[in-house]
C-alpha atoms as a PDB file:
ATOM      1  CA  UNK A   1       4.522 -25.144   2.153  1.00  0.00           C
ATOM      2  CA  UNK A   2       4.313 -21.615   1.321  1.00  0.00           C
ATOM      3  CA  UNK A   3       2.898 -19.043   4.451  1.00  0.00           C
ATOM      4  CA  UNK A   4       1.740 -15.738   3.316  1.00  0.00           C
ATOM      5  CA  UNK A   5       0.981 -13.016   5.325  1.00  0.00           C
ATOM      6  CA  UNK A   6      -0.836  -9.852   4.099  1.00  0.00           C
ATOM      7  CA  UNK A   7      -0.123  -6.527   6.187  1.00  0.00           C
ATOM      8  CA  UNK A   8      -2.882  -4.027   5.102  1.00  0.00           C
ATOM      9  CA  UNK A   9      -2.240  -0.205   6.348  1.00  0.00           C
ATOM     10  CA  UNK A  10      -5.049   1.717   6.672  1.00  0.00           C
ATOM     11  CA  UNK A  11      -7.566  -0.230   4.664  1.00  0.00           C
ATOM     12  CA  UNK A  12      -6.638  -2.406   1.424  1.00  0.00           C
ATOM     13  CA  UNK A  13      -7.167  -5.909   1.003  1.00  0.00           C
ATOM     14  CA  UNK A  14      -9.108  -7.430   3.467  1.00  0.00           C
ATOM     15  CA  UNK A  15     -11.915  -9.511   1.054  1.00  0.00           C
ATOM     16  CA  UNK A  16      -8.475 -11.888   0.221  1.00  0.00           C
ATOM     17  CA  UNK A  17      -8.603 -13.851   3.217  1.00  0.00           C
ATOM     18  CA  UNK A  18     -11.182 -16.643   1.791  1.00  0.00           C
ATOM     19  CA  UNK A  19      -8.647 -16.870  -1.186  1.00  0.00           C
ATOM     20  CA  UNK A  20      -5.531 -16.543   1.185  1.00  0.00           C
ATOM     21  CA  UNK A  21      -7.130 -19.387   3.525  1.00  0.00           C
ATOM     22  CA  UNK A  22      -7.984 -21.748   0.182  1.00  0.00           C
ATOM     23  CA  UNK A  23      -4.477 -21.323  -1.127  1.00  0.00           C
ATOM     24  CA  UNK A  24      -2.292 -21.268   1.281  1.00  0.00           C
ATOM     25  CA  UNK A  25      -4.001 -22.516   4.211  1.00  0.00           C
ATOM     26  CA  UNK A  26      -4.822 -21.474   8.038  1.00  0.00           C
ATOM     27  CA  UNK A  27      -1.306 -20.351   8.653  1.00  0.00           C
ATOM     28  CA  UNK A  28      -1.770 -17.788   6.417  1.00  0.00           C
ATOM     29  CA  UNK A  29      -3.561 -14.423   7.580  1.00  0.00           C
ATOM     30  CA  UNK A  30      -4.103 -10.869   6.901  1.00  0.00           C
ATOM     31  CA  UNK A  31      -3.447  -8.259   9.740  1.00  0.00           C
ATOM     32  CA  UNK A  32      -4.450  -5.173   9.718  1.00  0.00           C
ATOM     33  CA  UNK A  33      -2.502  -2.012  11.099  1.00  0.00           C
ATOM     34  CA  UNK A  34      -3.803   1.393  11.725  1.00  0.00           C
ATOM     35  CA  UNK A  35      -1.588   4.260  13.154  1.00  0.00           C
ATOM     36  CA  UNK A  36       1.853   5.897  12.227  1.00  0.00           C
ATOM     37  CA  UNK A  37       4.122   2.849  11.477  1.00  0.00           C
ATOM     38  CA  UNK A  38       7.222   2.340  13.584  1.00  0.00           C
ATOM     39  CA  UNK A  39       9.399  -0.624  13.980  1.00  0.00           C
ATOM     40  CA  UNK A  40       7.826  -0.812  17.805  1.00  0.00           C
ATOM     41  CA  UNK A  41       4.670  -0.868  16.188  1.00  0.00           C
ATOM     42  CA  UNK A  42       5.154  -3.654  13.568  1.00  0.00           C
ATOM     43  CA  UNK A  43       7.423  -5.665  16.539  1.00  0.00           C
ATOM     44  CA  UNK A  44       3.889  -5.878  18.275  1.00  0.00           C
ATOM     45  CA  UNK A  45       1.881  -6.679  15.377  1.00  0.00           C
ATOM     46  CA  UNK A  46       0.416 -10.890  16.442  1.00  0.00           C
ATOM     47  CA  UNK A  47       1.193 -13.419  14.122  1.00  0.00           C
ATOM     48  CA  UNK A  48      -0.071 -17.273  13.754  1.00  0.00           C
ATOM     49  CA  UNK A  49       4.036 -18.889  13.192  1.00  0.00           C
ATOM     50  CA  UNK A  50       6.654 -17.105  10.888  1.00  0.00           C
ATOM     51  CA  UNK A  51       5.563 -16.448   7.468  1.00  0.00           C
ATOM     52  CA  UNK A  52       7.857 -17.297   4.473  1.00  0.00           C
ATOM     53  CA  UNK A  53       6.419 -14.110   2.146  1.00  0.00           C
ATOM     54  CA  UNK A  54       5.247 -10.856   4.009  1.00  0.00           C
ATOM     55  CA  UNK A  55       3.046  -8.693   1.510  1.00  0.00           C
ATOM     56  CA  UNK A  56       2.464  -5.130   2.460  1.00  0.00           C
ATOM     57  CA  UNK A  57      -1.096  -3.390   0.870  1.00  0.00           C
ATOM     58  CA  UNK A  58      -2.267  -0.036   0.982  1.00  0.00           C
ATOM     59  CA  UNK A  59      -2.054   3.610  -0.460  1.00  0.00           C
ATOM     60  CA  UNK A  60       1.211   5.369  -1.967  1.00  0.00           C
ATOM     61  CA  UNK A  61       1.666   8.660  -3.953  1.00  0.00           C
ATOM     62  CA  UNK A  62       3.074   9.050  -7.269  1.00  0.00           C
ATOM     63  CA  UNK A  63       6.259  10.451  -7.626  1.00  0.00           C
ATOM     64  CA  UNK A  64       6.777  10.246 -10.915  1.00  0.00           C
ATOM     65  CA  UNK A  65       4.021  11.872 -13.996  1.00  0.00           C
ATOM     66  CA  UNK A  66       2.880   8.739 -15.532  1.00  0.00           C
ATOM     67  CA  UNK A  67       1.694   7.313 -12.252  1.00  0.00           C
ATOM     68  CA  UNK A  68      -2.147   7.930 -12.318  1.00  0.00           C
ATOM     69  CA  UNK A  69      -4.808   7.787  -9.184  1.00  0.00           C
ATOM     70  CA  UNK A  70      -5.954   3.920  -9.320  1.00  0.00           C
ATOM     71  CA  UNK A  71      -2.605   2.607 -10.855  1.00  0.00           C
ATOM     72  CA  UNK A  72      -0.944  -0.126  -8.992  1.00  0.00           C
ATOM     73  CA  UNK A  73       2.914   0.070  -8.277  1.00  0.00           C
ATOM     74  CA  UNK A  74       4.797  -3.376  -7.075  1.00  0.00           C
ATOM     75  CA  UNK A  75       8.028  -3.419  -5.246  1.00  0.00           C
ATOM     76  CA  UNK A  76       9.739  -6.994  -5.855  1.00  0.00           C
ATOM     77  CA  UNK A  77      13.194  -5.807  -4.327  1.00  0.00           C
ATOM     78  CA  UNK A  78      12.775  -8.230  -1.267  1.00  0.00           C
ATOM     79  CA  UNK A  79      10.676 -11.396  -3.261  1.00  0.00           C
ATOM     80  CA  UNK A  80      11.304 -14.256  -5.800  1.00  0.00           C
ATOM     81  CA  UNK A  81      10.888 -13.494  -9.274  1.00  0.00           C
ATOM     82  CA  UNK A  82       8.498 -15.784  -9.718  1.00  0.00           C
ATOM     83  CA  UNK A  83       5.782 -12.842  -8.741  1.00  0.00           C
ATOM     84  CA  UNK A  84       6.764 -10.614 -11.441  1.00  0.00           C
ATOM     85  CA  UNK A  85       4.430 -12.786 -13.824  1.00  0.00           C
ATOM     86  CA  UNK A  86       2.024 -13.062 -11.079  1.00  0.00           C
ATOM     87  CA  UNK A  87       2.080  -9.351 -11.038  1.00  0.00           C
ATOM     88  CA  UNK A  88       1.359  -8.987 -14.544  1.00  0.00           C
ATOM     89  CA  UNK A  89      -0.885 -11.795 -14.624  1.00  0.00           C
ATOM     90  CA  UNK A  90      -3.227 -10.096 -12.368  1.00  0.00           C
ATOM     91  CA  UNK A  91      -2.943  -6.537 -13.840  1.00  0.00           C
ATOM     92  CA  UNK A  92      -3.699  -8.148 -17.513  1.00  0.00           C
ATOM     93  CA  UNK A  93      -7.061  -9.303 -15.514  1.00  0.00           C
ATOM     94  CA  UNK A  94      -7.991  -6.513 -14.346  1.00  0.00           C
ATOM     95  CA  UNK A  95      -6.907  -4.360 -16.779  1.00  0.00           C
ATOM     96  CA  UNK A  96      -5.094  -1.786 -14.517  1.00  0.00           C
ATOM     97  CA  UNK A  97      -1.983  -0.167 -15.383  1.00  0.00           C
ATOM     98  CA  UNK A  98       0.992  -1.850 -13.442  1.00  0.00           C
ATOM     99  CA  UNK A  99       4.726  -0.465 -12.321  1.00  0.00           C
ATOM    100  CA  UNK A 100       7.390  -2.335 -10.579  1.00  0.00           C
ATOM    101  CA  UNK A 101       9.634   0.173  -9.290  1.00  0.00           C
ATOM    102  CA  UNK A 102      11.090   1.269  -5.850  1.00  0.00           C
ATOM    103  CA  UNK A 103       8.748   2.589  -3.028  1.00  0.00           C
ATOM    104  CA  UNK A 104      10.128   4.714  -1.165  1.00  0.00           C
ATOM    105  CA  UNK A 105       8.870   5.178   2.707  1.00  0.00           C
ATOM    106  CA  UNK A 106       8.791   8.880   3.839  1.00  0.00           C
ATOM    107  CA  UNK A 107       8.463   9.620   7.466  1.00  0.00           C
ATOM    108  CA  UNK A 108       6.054  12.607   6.694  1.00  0.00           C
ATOM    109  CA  UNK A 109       3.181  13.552   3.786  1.00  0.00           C
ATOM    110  CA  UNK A 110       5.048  14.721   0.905  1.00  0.00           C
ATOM    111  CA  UNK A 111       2.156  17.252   0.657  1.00  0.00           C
ATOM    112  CA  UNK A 112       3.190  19.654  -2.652  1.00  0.00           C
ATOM    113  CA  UNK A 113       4.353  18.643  -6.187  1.00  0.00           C
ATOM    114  CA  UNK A 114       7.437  19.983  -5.684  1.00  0.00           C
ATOM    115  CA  UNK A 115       8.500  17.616  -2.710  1.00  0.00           C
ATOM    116  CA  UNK A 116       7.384  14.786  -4.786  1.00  0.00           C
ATOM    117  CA  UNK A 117       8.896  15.678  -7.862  1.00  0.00           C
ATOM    118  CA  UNK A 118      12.292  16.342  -5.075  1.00  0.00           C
ATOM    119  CA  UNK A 119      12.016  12.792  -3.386  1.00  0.00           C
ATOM    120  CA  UNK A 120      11.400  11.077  -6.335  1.00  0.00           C
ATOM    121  CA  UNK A 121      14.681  11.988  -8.382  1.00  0.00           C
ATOM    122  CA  UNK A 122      16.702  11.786  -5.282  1.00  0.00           C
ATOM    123  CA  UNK A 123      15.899   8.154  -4.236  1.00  0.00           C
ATOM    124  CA  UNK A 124      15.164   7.369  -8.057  1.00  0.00           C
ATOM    125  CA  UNK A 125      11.689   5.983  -6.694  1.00  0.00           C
ATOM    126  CA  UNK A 126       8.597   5.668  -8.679  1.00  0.00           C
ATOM    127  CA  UNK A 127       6.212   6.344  -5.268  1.00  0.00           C
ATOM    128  CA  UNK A 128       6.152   7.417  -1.934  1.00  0.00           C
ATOM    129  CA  UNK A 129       4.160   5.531   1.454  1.00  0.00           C
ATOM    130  CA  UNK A 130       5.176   5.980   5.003  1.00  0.00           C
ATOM    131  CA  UNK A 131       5.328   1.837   5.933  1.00  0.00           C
ATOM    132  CA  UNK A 132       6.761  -0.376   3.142  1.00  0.00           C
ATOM    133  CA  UNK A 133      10.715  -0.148   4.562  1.00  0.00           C
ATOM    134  CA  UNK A 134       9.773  -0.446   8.235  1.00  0.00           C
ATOM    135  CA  UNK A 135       7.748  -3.253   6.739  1.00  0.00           C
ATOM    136  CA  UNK A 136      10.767  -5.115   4.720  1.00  0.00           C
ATOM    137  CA  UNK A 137      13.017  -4.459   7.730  1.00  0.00           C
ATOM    138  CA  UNK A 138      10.545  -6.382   9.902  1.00  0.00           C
ATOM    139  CA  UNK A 139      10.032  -9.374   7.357  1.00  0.00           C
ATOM    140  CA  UNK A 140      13.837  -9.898   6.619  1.00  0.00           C
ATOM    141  CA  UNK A 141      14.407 -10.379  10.121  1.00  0.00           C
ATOM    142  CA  UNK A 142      12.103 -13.095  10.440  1.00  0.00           C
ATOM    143  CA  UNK A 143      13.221 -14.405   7.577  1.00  0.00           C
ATOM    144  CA  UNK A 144      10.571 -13.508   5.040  1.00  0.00           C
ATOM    145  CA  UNK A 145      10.721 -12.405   1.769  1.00  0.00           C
ATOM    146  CA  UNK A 146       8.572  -9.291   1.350  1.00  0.00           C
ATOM    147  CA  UNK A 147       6.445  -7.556  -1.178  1.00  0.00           C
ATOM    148  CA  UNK A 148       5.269  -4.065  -1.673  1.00  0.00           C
ATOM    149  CA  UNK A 149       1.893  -3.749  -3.714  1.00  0.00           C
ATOM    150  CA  UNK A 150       0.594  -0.301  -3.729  1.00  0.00           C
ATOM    151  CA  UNK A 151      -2.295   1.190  -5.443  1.00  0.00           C
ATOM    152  CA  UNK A 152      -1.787   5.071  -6.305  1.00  0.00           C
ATOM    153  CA  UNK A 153      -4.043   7.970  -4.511  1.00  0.00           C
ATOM    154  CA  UNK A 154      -2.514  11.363  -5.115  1.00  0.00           C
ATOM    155  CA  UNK A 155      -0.885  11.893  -8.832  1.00  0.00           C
ATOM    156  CA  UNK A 156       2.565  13.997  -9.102  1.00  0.00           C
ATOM    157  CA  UNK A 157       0.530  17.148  -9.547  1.00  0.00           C
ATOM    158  CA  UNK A 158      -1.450  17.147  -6.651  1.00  0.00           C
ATOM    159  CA  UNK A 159      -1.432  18.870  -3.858  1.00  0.00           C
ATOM    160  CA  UNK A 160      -2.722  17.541  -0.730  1.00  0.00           C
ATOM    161  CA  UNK A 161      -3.386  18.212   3.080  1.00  0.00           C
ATOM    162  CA  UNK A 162      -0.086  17.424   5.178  1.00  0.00           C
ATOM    163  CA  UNK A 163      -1.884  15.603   8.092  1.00  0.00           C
ATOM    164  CA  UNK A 164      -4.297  12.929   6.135  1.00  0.00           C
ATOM    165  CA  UNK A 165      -6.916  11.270   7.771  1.00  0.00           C
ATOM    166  CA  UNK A 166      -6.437   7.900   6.223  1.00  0.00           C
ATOM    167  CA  UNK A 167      -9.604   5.158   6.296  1.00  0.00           C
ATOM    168  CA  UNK A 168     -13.197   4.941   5.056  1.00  0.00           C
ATOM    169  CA  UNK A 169     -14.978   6.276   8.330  1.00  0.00           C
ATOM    170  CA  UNK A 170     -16.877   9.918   6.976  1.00  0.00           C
ATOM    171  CA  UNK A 171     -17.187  10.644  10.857  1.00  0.00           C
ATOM    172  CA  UNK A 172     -13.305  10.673  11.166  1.00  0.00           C
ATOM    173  CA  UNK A 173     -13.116  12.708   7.459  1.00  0.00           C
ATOM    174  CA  UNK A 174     -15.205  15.131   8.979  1.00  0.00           C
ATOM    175  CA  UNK A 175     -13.971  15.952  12.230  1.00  0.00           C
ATOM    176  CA  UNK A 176     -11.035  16.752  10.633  1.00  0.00           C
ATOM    177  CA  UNK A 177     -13.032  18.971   7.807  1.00  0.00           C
ATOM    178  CA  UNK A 178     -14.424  21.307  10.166  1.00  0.00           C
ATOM    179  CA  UNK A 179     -10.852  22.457  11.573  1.00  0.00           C
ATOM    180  CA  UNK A 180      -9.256  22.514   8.003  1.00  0.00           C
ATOM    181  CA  UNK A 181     -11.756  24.280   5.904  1.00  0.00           C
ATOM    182  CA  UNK A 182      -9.905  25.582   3.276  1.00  0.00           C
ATOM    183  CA  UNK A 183      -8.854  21.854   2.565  1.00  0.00           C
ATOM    184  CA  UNK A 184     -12.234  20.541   2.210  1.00  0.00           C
ATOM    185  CA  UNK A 185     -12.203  19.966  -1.675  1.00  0.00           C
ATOM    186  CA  UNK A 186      -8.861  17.769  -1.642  1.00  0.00           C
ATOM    187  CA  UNK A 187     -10.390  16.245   1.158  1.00  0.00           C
ATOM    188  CA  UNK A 188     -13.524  14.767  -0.134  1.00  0.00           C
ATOM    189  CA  UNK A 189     -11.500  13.919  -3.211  1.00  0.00           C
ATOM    190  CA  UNK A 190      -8.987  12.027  -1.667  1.00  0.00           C
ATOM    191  CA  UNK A 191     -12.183  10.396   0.684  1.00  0.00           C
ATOM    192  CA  UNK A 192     -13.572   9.124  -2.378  1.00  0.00           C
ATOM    193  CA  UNK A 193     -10.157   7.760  -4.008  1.00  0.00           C
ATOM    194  CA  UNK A 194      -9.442   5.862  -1.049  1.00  0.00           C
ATOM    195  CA  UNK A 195     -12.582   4.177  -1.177  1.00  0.00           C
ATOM    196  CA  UNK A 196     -12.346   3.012  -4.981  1.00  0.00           C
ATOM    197  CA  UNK A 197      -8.450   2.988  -4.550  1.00  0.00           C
ATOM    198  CA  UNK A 198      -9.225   0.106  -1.620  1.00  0.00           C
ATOM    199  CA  UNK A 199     -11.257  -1.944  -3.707  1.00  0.00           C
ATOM    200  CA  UNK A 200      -9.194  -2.253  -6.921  1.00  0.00           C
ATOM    201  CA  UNK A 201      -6.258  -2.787  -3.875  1.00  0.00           C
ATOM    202  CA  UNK A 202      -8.419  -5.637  -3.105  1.00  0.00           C
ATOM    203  CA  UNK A 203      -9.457  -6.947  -6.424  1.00  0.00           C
ATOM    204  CA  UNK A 204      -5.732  -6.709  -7.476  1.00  0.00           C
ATOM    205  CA  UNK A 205      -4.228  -8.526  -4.081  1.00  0.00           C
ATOM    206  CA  UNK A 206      -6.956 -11.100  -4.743  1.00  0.00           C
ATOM    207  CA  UNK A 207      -5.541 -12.038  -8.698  1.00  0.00           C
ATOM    208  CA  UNK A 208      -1.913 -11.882  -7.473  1.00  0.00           C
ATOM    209  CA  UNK A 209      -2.470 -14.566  -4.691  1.00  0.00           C
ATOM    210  CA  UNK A 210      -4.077 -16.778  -7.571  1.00  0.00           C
ATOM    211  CA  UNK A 211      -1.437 -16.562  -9.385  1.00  0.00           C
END
């Protein structure tokens, strides 16, 4: 039977374990993994046994204009087809706007419009994180097909701070405020995306498991 397990950077989809557990049983788990990724980072990450389907959650930027803040995106390039409909299925739910296209990782915050409008036409990707091909890279090698599901933060236009504090703790958020001032607006905007960006994350991860 089917083993699914859900990688969640930052914050993203953790209320989908009691689904994950009813569907697909106790070999299946969510992890969660704060940091920078690096493939020394994701080679440490514990596992129950080797899951057959590796999904990846969490936060991406737009890179293209019709990408909106709360939009999901959805690699398939390393997963059965079978999830496209799943995909759609649980976007048609929810009634989010969905994208399949290719995520591209970056190893830095494509901070200005200009970069993203720059990385976007040169990899021909439709969104930017900083995890998803580490990610892949991992899961192949255990033999796992893998799946990308992003929900969109930052739009094409926006400019944003090029260190992010990413996570729901306002303690963390503000530390960081007090040295970066000029920043603070963005900030507290992208504070407050995350939080509702998380929950549709979770929501969405939630209808695609069901199927």
């Amino acid at each position: 039977s089917q083993s699914i397990t859900i990688i969640q950077t930052g914050m993203g989809a953790a209320s989908a374990q009691q689904v994950l557990d009813s569907l697909y049983g106790t070999k299946s788990e969510i992890v969660t993994v704060s940091g920078l990724p690096t493939s020394n980072h994701f080679r440490a990450v514990p596992l129950r046994g080797n899951p057959s389907l590796v999904i990846c959650a969490g936060f991406a930027g737009a890179l293209q204009p019709h990408l909106k803040f709360g939009d999901m995106v959805v690699d398939l390039r390393g997963a059965e087809s079978e999830w496209i409909e799943k995909a759609k299925a649980a976007a048609q739910k929810m009634g989010v706007s969905l994208s399949f296209g290719n995520i591209h990782s970056s190893d830095h915050v494509l901070s200005t419009p200009e970069k993203k409008k720059e990385v976007g036409e040169k990899w021909r990707a439709c969104a930017v994180d900083m995890e998803s091909e580490i990610l892949k890279a991992w899961a192949q090698k255990k033999g796992a097909n893998f799946i990308a599901v992003k929900v969109i933060l930052d739009e094409l236009h926006d400019s944003i701070p090029a260190e992010i504090p990413i996570g729901e703790n306002p303690a963390a958020l503000f530390q960081y405020a007090l040295g970066h001032s000029a920043n603070l607006p963005s900030l507290i905007r992208l504070y407050w995306r995350q939080r509702r960006g998380a929950q549709k994350l979770a929501r969405f991860v939630e209808n695609l498991l069901k199927g």
